[in-house]
Protein backbone atom coordinates (compact mmCIF):
# COMPACT_ATOMS: atom_id res chain seq x y z
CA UNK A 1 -80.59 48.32 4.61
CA UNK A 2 -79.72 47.24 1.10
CA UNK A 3 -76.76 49.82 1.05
CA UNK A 4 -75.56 47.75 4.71
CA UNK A 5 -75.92 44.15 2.60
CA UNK A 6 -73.63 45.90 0.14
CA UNK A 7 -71.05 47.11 1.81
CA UNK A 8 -70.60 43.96 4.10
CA UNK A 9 -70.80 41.61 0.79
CA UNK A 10 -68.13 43.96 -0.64
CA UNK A 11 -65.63 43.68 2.78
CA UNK A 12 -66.38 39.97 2.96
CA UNK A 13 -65.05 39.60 -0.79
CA UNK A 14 -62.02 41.91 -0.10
CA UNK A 15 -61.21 39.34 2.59
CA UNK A 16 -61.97 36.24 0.97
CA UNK A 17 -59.54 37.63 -1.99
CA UNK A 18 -56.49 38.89 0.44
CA UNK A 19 -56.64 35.35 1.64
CA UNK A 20 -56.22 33.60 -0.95
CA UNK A 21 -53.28 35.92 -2.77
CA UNK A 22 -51.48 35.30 0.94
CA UNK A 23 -52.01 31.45 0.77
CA UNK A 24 -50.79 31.60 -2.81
CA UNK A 25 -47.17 33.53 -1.49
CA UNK A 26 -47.17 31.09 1.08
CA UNK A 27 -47.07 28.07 -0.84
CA UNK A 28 -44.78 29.46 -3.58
CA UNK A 29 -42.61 30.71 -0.61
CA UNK A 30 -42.48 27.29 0.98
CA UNK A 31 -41.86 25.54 -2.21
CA UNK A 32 -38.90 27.51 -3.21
CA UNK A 33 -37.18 26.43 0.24
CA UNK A 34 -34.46 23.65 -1.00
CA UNK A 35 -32.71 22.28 2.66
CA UNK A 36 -29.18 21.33 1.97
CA UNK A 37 -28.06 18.33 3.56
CA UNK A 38 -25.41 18.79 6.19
CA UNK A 39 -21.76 17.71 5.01
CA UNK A 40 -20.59 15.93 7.43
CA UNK A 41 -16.34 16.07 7.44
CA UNK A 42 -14.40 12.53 7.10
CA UNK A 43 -12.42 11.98 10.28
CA UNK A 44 -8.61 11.56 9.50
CA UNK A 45 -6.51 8.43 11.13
CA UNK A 46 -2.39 8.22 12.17
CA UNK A 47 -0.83 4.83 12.90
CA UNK A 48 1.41 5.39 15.97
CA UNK A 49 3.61 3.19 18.24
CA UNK A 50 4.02 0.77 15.12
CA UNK A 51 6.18 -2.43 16.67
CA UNK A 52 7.40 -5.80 15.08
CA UNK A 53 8.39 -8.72 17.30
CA UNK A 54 9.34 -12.11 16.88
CA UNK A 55 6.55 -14.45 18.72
CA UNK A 56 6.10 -18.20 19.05
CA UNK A 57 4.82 -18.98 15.14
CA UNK A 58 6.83 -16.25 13.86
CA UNK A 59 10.16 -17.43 11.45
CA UNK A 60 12.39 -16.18 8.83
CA UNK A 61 12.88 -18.62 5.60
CA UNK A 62 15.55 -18.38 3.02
CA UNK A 63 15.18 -19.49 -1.04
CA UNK A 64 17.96 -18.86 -3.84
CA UNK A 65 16.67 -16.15 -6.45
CA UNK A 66 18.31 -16.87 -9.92
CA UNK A 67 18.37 -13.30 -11.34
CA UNK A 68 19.12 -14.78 -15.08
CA UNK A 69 21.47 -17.11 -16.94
CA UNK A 70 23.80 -15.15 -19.58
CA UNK A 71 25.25 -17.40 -21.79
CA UNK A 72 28.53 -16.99 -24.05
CA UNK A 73 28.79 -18.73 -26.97
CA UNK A 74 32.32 -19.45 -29.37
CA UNK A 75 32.49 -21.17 -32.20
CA UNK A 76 35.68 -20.50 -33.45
CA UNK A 77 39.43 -21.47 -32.40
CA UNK A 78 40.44 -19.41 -30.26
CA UNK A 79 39.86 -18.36 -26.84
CA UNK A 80 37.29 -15.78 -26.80
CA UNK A 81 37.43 -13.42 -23.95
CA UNK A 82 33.99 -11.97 -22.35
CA UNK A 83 32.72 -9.66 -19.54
CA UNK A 84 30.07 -10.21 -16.91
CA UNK A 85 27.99 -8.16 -14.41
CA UNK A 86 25.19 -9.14 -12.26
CA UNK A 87 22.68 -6.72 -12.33
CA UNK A 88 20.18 -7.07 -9.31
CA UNK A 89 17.90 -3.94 -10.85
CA UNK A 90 14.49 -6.06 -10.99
CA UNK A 91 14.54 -7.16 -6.99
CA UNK A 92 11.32 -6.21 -5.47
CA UNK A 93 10.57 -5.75 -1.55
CA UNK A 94 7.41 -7.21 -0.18
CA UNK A 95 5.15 -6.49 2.00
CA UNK A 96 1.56 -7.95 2.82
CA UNK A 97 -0.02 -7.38 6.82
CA UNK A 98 -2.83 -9.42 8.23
CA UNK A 99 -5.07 -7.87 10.74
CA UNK A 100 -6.86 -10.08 13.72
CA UNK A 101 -9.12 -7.23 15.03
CA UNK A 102 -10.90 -5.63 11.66
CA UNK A 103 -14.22 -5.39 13.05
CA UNK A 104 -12.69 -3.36 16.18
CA UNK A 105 -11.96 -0.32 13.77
CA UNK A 106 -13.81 2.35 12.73
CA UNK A 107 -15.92 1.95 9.47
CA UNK A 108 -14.79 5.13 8.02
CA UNK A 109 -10.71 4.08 7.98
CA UNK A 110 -9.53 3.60 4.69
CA UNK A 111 -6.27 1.29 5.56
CA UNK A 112 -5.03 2.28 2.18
CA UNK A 113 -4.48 5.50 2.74
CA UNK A 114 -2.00 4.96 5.77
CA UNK A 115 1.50 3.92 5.42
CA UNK A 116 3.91 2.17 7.51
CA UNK A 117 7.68 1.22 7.72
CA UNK A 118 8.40 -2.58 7.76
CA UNK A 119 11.24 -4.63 8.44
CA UNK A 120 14.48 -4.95 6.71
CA UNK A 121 16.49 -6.69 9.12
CA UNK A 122 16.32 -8.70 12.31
CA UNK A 123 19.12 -8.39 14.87
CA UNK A 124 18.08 -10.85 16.83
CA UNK A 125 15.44 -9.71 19.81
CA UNK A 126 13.15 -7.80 18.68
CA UNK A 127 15.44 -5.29 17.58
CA UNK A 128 14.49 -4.40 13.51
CA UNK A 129 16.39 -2.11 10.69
CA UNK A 130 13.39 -0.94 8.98
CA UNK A 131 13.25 -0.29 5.23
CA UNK A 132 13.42 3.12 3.96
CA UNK A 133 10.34 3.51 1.63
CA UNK A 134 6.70 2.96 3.69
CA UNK A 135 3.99 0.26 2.59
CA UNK A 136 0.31 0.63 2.48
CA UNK A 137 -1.23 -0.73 6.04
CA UNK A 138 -3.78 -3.63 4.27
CA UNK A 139 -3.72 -6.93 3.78
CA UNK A 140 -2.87 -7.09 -0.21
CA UNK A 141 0.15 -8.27 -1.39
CA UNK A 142 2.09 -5.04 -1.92
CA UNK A 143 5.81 -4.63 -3.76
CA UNK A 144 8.25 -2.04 -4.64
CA UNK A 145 11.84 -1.99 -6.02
CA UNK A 146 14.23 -3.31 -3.36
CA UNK A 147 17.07 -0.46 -5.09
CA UNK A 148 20.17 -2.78 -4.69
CA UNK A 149 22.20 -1.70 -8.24
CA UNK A 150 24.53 -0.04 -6.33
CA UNK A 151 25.75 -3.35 -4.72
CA UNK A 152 25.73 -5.29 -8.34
CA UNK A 153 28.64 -7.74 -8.86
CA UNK A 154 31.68 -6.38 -10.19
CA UNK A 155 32.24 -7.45 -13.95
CA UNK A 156 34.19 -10.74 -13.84
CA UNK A 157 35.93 -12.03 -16.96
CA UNK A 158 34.64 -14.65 -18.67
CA UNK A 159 37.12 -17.29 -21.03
CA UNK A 160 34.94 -19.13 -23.21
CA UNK A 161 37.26 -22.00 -24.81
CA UNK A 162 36.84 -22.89 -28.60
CA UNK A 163 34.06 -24.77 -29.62
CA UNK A 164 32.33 -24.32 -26.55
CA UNK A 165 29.60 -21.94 -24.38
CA UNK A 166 30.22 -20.67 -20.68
CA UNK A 167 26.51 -20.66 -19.16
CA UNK A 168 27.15 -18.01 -15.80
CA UNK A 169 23.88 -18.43 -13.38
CA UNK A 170 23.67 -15.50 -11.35
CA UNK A 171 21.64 -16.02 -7.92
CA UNK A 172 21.13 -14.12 -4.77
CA UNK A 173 19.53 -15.06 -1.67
CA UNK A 174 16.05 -13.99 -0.07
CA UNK A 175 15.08 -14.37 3.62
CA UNK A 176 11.61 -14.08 4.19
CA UNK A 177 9.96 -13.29 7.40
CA UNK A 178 6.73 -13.92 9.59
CA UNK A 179 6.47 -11.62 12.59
CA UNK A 180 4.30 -10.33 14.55
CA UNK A 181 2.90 -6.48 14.96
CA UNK A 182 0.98 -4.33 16.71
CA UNK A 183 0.06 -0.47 16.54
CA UNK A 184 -2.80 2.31 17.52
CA UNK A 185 -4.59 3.84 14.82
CA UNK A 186 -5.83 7.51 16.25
CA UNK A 187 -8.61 9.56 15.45
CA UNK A 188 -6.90 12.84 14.71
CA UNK A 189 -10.48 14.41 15.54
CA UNK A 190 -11.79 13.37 18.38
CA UNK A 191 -8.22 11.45 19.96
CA UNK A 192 -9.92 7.91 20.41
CA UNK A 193 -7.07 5.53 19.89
CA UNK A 194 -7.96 2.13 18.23
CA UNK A 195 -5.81 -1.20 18.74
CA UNK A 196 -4.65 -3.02 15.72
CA UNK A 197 -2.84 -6.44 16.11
CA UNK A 198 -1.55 -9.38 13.54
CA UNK A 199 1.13 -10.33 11.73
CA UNK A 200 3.68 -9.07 8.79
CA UNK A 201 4.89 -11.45 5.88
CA UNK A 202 7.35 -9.81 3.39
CA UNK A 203 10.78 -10.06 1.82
CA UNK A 204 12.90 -9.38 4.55
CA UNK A 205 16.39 -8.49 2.80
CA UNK A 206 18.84 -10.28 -0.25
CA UNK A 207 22.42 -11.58 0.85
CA UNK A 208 25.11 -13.19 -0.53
CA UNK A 209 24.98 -13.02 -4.29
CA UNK A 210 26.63 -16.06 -6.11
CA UNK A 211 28.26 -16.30 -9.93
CA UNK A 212 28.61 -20.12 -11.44
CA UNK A 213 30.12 -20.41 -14.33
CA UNK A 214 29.79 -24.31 -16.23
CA UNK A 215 31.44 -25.22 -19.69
CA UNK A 216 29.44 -27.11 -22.61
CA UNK A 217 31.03 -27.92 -26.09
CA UNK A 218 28.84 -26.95 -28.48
């Protein structure tokens, strides 16, 4: 009987021991188990069918630009004899859009990451020349050089009398526009198409460059 006692004591220990090693692996197991999170991939957006039109509110408004005043200076005797040249290297274009529907988009669209062409010229209609570098699609005021050296003045020559300065003011002028716009911004992923409407204000183009020349005695 006592040899029975024993040997069931014994099994009952080897069982009591082979569970706890296993429930020891099986914690240490579960605890080594790190779950990644699951990346989840940024959609990517094109602007399509971008369109400008004139509407009721919309206008174009002009303003003279002085570029800078260069003034020549003689005060000696004679006639002194000087060269000018308008240089129209520091125009900017602008561009700045306001959207009316921001709350229709997608949260994820970064608007400035996409780029769009924008008007240069208005031929009456709503036919536009569009200018050749694209601007960010947001509603900051955005600028970039308007690249119109090669159309520069030709040098003139200047006669500055004795005693006297010739002050030449050198002007150009800027037509600014209102219009309106509309596009579709397109998930590239999943093809949903989003409406975006409002307006563009920018520097629409420089004309007609004008040299003035005035005398002063000194």
């Amino acid at each position: 009987m006592n040899m029975i006692n024993k040997y069931v004591n014994n099994f009952c220990n080897r069982i009591l021991i082979i569970g706890l090693l296993v429930s020891i692996l099986f914690s240490s197991c579960s605890k080594s188990v790190k779950v990644e999170p699951e990346e989840v991939s940024s959609a990517e957006y094109v602007i399509q069918d971008v369109r400008y039109f004139m509407d009721t509110n919309d206008k174009i408004d002009t303003a003279n630009v002085v570029i800078k005043d260069t003034i020549f200076y003689n005060p000696g005797n004679v006639l002194n004899v000087q060269k000018f040249t308008g240089d129209l290297n520091k125009l900017s274009k602008t561009s700045r859009f306001q959207l009316t529907n921001l709350d229709a988009l997608p949260k994820d669209v970064k608007l400035d990451d996409l780029s769009v062409s924008v008007p240069q010229n208005w031929n009456s209609g709503n036919y536009f020349d569009l200018f050749p570098e694209k601007f960010p699609l947001n509603q900051q005021a955005n600028q970039k050089p308007y690249h119109l050296a090669s159309r520069s003045t030709e040098a003139i020559t200047v006669n500055v009398p004795p005693r006297s300065r010739i002050v030449v003011s050198y002007s150009i002028q800027a037509y600014y526009m209102t219009c309106s716009f509309s596009a579709v911004l397109q998930n590239q992923t999943t093809g949903q198409r989003y409406p975006l409407t409002g307006s563009w204000k920018g520097l629409l183009r420089y004309d007609n460059s004008q040299t003035r020349l005035s005398e002063q005695p000194l």
